[in-house]
PDB file of N, CA and C in Angstrom:
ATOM      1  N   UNK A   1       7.918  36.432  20.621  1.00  0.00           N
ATOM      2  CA  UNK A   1       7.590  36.018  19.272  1.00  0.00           C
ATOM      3  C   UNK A   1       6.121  36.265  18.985  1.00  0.00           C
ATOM      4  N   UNK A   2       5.701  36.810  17.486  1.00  0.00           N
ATOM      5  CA  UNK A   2       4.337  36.436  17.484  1.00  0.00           C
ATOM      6  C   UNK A   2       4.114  35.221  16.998  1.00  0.00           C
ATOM      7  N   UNK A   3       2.630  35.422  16.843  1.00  0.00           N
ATOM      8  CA  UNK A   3       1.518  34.763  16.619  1.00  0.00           C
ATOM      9  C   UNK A   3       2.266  33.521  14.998  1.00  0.00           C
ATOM     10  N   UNK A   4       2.775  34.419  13.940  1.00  0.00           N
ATOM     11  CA  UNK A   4       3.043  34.366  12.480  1.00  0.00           C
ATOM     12  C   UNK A   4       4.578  33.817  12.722  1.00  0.00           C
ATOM     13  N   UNK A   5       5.831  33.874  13.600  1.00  0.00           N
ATOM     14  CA  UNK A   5       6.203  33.497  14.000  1.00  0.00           C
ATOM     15  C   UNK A   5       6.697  31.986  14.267  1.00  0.00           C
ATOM     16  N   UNK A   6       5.637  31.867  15.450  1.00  0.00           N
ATOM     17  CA  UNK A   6       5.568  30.604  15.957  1.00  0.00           C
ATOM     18  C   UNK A   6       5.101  29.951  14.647  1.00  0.00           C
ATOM     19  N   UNK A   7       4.177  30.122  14.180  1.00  0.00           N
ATOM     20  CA  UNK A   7       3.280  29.083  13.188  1.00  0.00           C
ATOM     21  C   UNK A   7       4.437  29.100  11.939  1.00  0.00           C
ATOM     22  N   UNK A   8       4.943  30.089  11.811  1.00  0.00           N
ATOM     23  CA  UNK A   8       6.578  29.784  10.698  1.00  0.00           C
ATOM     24  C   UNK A   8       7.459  28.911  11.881  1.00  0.00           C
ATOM     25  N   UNK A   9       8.165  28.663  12.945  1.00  0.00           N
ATOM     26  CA  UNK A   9       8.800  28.027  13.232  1.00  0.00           C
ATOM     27  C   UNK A   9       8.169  26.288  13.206  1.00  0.00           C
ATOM     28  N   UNK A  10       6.524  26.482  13.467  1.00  0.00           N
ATOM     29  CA  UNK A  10       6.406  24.979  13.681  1.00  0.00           C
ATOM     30  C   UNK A  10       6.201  24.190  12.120  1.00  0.00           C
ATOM     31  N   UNK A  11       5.835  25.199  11.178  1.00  0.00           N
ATOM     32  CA  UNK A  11       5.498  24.867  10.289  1.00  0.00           C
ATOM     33  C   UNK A  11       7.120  24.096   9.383  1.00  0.00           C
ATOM     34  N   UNK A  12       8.264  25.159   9.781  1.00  0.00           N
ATOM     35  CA  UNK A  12       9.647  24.327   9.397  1.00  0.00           C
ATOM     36  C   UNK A  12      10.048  23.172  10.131  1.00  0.00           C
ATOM     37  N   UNK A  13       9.759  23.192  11.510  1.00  0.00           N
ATOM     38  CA  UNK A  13       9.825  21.963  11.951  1.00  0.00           C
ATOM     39  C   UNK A  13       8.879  20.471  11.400  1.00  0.00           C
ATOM     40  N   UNK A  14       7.823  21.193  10.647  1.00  0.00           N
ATOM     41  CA  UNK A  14       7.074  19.927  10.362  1.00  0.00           C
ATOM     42  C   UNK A  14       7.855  19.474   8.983  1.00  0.00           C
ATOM     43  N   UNK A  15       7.953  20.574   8.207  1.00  0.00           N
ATOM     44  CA  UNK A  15       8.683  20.113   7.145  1.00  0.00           C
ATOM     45  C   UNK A  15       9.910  19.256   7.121  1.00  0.00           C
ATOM     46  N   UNK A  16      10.782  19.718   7.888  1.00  0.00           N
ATOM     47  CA  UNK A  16      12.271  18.993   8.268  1.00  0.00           C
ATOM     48  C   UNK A  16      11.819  17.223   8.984  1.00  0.00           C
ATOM     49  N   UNK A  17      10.994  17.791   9.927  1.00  0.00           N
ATOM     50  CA  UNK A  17      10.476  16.264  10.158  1.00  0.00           C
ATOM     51  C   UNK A  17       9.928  15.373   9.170  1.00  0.00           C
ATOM     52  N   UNK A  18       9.181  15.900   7.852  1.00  0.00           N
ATOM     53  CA  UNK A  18       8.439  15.147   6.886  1.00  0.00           C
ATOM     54  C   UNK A  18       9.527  14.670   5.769  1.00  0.00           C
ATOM     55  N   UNK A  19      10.562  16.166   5.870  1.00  0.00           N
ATOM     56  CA  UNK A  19      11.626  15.327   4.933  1.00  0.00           C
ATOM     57  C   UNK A  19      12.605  14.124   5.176  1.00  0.00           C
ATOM     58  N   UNK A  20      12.636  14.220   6.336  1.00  0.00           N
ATOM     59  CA  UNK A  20      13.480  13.187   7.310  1.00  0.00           C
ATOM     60  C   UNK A  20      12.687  11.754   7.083  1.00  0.00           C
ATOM     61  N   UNK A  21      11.268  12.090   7.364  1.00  0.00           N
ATOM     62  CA  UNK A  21      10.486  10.571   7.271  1.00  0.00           C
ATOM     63  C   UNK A  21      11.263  10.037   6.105  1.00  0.00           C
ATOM     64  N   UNK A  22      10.706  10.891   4.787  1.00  0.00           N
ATOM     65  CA  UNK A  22      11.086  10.804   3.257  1.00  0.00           C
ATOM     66  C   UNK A  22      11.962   9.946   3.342  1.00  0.00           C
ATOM     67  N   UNK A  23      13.227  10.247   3.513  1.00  0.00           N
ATOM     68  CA  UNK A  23      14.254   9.853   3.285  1.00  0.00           C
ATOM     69  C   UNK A  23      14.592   8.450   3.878  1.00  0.00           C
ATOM     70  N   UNK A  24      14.014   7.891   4.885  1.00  0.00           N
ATOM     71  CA  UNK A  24      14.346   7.263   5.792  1.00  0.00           C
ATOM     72  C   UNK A  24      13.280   5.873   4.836  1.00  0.00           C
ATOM     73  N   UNK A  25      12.267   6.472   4.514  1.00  0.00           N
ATOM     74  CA  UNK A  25      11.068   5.445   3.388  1.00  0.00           C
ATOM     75  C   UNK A  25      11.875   4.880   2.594  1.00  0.00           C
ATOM     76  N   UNK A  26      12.201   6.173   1.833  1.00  0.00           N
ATOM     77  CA  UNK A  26      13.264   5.941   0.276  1.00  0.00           C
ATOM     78  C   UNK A  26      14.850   4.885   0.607  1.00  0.00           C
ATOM     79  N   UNK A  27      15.040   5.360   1.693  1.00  0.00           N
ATOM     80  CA  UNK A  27      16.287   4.496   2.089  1.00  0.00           C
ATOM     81  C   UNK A  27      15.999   3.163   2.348  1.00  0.00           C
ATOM     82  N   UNK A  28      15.043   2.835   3.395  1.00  0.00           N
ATOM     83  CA  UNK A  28      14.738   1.745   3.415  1.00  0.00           C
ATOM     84  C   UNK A  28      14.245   0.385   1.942  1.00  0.00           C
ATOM     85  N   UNK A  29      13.481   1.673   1.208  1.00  0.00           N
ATOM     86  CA  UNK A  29      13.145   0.806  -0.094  1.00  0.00           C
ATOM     87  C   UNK A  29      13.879   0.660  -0.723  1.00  0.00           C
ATOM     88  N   UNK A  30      14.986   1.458  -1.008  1.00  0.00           N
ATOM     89  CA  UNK A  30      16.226   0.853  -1.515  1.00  0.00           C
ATOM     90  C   UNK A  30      16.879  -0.424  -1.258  1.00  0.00           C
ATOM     91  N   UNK A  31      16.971  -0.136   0.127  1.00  0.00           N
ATOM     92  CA  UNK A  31      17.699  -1.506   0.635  1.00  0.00           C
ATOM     93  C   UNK A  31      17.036  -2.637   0.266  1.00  0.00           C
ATOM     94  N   UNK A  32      15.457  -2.590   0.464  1.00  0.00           N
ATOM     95  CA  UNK A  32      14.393  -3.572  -0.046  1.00  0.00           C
ATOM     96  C   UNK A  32      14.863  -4.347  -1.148  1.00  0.00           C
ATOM     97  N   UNK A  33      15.045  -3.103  -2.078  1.00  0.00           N
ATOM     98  CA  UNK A  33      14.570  -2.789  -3.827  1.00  0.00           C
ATOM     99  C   UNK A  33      16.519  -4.111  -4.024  1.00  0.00           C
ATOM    100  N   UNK A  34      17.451  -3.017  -3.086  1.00  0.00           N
ATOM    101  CA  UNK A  34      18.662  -4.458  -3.371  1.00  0.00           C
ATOM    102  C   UNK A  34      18.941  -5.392  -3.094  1.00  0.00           C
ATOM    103  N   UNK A  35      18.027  -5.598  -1.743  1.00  0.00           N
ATOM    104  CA  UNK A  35      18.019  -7.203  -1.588  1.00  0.00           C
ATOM    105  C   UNK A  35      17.157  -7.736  -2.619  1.00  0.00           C
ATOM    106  N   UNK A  36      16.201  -7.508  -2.981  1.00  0.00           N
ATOM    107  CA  UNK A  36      15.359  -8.274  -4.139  1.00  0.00           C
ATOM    108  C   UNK A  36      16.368  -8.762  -5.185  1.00  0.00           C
ATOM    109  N   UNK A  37      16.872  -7.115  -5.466  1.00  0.00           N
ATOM    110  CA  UNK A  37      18.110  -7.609  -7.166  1.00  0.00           C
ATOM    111  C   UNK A  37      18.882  -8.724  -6.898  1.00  0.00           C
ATOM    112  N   UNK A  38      19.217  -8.477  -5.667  1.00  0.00           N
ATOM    113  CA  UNK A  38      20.697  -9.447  -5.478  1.00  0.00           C
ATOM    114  C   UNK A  38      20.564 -11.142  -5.145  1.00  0.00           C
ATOM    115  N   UNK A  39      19.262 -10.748  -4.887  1.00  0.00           N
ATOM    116  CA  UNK A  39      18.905 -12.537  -5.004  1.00  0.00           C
ATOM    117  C   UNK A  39      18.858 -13.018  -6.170  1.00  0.00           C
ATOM    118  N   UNK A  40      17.549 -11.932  -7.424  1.00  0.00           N
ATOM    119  CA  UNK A  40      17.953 -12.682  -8.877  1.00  0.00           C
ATOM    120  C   UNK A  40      19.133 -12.445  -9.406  1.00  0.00           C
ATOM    121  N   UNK A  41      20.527 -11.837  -8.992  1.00  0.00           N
ATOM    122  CA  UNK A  41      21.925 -11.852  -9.415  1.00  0.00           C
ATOM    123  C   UNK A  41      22.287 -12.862  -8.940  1.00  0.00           C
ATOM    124  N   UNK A  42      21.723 -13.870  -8.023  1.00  0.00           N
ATOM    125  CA  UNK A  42      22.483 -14.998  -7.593  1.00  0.00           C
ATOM    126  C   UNK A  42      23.503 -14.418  -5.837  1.00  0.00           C
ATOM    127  N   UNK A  43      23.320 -13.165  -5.870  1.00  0.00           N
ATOM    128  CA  UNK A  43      24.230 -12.849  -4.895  1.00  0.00           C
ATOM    129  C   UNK A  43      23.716 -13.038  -3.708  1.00  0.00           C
ATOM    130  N   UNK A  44      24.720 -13.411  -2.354  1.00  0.00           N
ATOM    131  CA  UNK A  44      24.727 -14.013  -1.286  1.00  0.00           C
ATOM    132  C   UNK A  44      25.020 -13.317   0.076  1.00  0.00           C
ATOM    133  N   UNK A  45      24.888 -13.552   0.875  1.00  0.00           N
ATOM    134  CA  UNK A  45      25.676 -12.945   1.926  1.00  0.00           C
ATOM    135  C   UNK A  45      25.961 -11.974   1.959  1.00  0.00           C
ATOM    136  N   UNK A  46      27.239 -11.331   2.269  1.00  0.00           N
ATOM    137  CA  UNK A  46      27.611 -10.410   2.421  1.00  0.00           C
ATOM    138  C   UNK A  46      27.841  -9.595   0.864  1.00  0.00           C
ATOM    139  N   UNK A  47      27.836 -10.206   0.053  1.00  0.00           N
ATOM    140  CA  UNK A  47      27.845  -9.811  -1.552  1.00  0.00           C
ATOM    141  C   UNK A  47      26.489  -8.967  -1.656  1.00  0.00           C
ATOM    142  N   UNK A  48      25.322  -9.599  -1.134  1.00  0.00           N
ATOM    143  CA  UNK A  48      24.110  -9.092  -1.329  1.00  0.00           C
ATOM    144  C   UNK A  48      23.992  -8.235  -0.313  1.00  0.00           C
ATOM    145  N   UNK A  49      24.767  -8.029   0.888  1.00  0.00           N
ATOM    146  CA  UNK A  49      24.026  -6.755   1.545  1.00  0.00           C
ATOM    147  C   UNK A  49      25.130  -5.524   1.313  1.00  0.00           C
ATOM    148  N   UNK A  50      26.386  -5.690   0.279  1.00  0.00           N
ATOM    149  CA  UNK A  50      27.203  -5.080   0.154  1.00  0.00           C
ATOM    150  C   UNK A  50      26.029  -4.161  -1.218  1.00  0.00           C
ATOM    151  N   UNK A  51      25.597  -5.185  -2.002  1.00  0.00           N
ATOM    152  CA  UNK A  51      24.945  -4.717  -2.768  1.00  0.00           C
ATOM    153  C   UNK A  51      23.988  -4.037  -2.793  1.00  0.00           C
ATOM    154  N   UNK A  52      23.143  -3.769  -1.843  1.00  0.00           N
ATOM    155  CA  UNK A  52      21.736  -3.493  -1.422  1.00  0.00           C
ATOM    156  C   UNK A  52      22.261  -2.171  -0.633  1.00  0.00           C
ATOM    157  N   UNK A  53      23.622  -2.202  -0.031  1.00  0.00           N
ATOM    158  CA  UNK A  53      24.035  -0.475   0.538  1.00  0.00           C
ATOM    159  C   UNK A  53      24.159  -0.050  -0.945  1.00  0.00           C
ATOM    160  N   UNK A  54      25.248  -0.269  -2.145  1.00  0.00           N
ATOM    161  CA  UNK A  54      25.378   0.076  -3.363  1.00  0.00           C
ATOM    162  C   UNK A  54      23.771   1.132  -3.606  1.00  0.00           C
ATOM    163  N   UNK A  55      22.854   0.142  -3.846  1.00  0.00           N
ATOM    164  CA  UNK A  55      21.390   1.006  -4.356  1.00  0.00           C
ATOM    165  C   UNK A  55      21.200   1.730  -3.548  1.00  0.00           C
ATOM    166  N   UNK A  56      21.440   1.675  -2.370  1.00  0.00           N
ATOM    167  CA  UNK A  56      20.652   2.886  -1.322  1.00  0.00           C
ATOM    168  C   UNK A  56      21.770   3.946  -2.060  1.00  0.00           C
ATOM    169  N   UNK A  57      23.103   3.896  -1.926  1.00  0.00           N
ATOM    170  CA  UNK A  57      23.804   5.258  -2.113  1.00  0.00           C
ATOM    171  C   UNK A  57      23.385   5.107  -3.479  1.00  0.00           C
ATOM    172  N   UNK A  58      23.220   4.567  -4.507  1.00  0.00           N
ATOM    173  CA  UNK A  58      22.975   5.027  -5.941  1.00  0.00           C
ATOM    174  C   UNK A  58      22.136   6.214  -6.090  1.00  0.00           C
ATOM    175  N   UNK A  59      21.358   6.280  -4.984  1.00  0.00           N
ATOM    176  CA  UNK A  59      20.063   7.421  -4.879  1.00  0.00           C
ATOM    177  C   UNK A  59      20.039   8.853  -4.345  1.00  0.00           C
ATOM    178  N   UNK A  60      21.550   8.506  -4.335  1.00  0.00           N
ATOM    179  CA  UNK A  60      21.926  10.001  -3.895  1.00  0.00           C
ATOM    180  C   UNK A  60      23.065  10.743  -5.213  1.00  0.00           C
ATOM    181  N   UNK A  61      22.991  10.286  -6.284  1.00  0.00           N
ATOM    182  CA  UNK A  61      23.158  10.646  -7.226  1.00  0.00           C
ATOM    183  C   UNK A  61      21.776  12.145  -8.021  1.00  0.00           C
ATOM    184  N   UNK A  62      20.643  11.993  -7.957  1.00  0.00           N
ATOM    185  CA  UNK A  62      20.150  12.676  -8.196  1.00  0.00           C
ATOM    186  C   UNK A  62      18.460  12.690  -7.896  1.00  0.00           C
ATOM    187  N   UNK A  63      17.836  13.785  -7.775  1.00  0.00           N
ATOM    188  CA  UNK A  63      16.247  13.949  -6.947  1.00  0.00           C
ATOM    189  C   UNK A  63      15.928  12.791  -7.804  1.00  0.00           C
ATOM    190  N   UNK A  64      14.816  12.060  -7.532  1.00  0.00           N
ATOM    191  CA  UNK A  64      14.234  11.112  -7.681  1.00  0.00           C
ATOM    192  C   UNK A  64      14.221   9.732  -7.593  1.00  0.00           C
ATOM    193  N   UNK A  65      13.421   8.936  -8.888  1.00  0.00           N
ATOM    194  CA  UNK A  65      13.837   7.360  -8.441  1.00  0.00           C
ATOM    195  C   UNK A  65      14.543   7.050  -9.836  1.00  0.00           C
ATOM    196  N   UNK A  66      14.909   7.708 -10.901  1.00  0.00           N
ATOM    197  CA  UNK A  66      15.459   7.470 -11.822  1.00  0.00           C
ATOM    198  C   UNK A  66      16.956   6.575 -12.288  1.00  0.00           C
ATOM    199  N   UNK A  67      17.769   7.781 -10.568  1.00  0.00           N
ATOM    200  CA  UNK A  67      19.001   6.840 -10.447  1.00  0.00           C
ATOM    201  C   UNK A  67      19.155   5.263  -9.854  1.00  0.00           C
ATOM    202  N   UNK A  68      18.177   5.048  -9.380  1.00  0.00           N
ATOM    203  CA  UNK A  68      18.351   3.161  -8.411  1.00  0.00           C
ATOM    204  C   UNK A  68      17.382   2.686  -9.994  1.00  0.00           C
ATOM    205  N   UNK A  69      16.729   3.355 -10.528  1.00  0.00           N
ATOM    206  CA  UNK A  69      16.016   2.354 -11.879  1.00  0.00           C
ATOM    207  C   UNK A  69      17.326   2.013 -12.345  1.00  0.00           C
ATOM    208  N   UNK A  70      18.143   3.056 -12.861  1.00  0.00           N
ATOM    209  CA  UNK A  70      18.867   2.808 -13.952  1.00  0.00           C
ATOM    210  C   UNK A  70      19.915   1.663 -13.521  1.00  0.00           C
ATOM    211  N   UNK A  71      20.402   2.289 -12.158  1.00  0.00           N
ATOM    212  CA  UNK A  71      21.386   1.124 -11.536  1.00  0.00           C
ATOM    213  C   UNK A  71      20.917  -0.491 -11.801  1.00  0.00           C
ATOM    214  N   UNK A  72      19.439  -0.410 -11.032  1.00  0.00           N
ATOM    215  CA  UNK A  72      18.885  -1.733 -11.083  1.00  0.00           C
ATOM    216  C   UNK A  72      19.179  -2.230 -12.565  1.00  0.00           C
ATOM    217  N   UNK A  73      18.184  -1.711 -13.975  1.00  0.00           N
ATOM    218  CA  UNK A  73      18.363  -2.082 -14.882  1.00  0.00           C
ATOM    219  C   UNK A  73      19.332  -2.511 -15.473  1.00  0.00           C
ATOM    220  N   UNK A  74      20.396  -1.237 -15.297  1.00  0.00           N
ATOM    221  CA  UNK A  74      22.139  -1.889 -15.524  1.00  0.00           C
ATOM    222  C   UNK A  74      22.428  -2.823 -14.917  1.00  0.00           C
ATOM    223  N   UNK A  75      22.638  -3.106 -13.846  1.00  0.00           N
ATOM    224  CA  UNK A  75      22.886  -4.552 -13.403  1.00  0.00           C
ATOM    225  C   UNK A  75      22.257  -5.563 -13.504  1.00  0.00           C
ATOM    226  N   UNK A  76      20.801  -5.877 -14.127  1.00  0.00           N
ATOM    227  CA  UNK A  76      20.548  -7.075 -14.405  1.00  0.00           C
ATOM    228  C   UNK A  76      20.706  -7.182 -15.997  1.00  0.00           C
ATOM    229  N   UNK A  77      20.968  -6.037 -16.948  1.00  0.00           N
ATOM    230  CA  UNK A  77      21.271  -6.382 -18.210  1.00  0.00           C
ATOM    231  C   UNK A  77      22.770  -6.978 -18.427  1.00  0.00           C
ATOM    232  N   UNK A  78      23.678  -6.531 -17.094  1.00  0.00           N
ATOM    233  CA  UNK A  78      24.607  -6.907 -17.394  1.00  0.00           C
ATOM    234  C   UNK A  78      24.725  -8.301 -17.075  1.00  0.00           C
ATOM    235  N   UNK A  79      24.109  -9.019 -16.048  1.00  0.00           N
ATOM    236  CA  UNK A  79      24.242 -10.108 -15.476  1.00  0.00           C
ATOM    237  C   UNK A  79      22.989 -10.898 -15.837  1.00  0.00           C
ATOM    238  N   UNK A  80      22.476 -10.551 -16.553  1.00  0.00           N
ATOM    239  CA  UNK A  80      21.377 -11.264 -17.547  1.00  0.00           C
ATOM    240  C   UNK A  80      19.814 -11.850 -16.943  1.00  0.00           C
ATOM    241  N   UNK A  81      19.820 -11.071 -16.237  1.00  0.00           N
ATOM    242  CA  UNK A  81      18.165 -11.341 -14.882  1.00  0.00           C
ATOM    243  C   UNK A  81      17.257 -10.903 -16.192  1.00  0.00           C
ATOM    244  N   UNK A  82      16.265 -11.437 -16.360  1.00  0.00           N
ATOM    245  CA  UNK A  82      15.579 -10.744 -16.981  1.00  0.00           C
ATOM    246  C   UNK A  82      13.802 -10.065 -15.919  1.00  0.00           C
ATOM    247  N   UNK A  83      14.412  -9.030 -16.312  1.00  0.00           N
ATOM    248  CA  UNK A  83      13.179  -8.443 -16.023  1.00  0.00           C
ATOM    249  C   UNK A  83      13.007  -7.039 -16.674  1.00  0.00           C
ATOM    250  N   UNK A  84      11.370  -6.672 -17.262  1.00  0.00           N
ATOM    251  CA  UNK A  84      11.294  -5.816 -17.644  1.00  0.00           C
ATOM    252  C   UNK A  84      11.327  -4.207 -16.994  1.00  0.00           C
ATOM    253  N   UNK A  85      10.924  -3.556 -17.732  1.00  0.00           N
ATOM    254  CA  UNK A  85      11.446  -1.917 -17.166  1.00  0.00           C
ATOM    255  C   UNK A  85       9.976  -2.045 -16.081  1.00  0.00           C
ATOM    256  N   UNK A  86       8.981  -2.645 -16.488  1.00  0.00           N
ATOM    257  CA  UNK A  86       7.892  -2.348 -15.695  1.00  0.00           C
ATOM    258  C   UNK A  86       8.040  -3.171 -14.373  1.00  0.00           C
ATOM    259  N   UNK A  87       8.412  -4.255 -15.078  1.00  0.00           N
ATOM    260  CA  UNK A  87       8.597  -5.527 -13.583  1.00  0.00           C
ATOM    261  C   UNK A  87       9.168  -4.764 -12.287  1.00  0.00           C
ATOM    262  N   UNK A  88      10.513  -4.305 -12.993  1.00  0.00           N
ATOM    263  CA  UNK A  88      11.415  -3.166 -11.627  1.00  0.00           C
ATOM    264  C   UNK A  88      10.448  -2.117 -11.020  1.00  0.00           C
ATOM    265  N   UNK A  89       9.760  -1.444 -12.221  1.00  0.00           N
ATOM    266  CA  UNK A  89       9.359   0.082 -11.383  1.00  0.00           C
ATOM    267  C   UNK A  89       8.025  -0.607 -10.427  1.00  0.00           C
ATOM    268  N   UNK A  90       7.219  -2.018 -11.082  1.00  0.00           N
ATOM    269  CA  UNK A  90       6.215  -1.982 -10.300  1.00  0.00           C
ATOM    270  C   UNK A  90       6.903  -2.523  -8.708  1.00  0.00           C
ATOM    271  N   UNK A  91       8.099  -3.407  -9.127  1.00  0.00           N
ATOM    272  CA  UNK A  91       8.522  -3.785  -7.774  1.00  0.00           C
ATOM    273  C   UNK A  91       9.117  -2.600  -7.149  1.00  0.00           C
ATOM    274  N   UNK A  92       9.650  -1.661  -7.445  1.00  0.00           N
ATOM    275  CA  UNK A  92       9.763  -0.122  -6.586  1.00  0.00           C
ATOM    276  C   UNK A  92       8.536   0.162  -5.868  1.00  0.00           C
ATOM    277  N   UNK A  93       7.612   0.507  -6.716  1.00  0.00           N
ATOM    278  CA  UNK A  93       5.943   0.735  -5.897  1.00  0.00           C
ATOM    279  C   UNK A  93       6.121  -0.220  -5.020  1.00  0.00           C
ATOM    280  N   UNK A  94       5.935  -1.586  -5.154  1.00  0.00           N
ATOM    281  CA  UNK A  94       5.639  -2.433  -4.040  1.00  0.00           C
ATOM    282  C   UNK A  94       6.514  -2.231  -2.721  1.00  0.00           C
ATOM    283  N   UNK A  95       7.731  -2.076  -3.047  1.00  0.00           N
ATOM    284  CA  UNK A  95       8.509  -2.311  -1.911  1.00  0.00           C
ATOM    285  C   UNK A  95       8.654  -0.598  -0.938  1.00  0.00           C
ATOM    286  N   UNK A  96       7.719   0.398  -1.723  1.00  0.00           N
ATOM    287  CA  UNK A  96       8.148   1.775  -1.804  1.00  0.00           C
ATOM    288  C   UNK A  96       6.520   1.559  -0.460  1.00  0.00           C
ATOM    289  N   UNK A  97       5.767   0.973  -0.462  1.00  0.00           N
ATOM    290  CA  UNK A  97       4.278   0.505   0.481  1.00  0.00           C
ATOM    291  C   UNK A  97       4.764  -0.135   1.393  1.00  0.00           C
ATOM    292  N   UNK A  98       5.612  -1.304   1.252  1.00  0.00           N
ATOM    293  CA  UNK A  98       6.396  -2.181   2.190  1.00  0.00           C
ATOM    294  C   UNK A  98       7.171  -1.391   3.562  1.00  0.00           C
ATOM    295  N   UNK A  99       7.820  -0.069   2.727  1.00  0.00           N
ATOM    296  CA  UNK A  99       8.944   0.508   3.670  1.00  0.00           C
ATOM    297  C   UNK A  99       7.863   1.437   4.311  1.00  0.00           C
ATOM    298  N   UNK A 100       7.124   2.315   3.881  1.00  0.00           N
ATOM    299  CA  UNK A 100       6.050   2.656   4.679  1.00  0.00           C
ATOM    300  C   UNK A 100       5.299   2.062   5.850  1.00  0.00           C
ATOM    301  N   UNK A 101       5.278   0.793   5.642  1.00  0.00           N
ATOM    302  CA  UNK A 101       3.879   0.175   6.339  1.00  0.00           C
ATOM    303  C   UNK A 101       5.346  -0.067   7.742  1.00  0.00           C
ATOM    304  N   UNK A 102       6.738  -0.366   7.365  1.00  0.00           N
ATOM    305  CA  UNK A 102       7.661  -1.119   8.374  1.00  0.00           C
ATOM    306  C   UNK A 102       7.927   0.097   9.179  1.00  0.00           C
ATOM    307  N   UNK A 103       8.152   1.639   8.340  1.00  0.00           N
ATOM    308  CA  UNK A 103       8.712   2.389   9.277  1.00  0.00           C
ATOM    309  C   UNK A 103       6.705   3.091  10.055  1.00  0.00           C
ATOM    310  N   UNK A 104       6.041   2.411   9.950  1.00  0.00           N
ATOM    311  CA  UNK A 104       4.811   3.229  10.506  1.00  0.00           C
ATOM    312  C   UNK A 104       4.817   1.805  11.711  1.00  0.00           C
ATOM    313  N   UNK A 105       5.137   0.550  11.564  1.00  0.00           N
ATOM    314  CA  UNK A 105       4.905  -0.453  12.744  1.00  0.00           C
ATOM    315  C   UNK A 105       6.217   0.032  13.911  1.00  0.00           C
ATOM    316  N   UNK A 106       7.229   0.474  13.486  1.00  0.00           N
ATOM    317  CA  UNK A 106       8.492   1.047  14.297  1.00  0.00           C
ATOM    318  C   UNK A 106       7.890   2.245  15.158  1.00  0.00           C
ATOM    319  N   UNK A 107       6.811   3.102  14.715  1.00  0.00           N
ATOM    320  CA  UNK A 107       6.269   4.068  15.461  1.00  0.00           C
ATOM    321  C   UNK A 107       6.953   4.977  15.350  1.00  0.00           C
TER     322      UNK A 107
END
């Protein structure tokens, strides 16, 4: 192999590894992002961690964070939580630092 090569193979390996982190952040903050909802839904137990897988797969509907907003939002308009559009996205940021800081103490 050359030189251009190697530095293309390690360079895809870094990528695949960085997307992997990604995902693993985003997943986790999801789960975060549905345990939060499901407490102001009143939901419990196994209701709430049934719910909190719900948002993680909601996010595989489409690139970004658009699809777990909308989910979130829909479900507390329907079940009457009030919180605003900002309240959610700032609690995304927060919990989006949270899943960072947990998967960087995991090593």
């Amino acid at each position: 192999m050359t030189t251009f090569d190697d530095r293309k193979d390690k360079y895809e390996k870094k990528f695949a590894h960085d997307q992997g982190l990604q995902f693993r952040v985003q997943a986790r903050r999801n789960k975060l992002l549905g345990q939060w909802a499901a407490e102001l839904m009143g939901y419990e137990g196994e209701k709430a961690e049934e719910y909190a897988i719900a948002v993680v797969k909601s996010d595989l509907e489409e690139p970004g964070d658009e699809d777990v907003f909308r989910k979130i939002r829909g479900d507390f308009d329907r079940t009457g939580v009030a919180q605003s559009d900002h309240q959610i996205r700032r609690h995304m940021e927060e919990l989006m630092a949270k899943a960072v800081q947990g998967l960087r103490e995991e090593g």
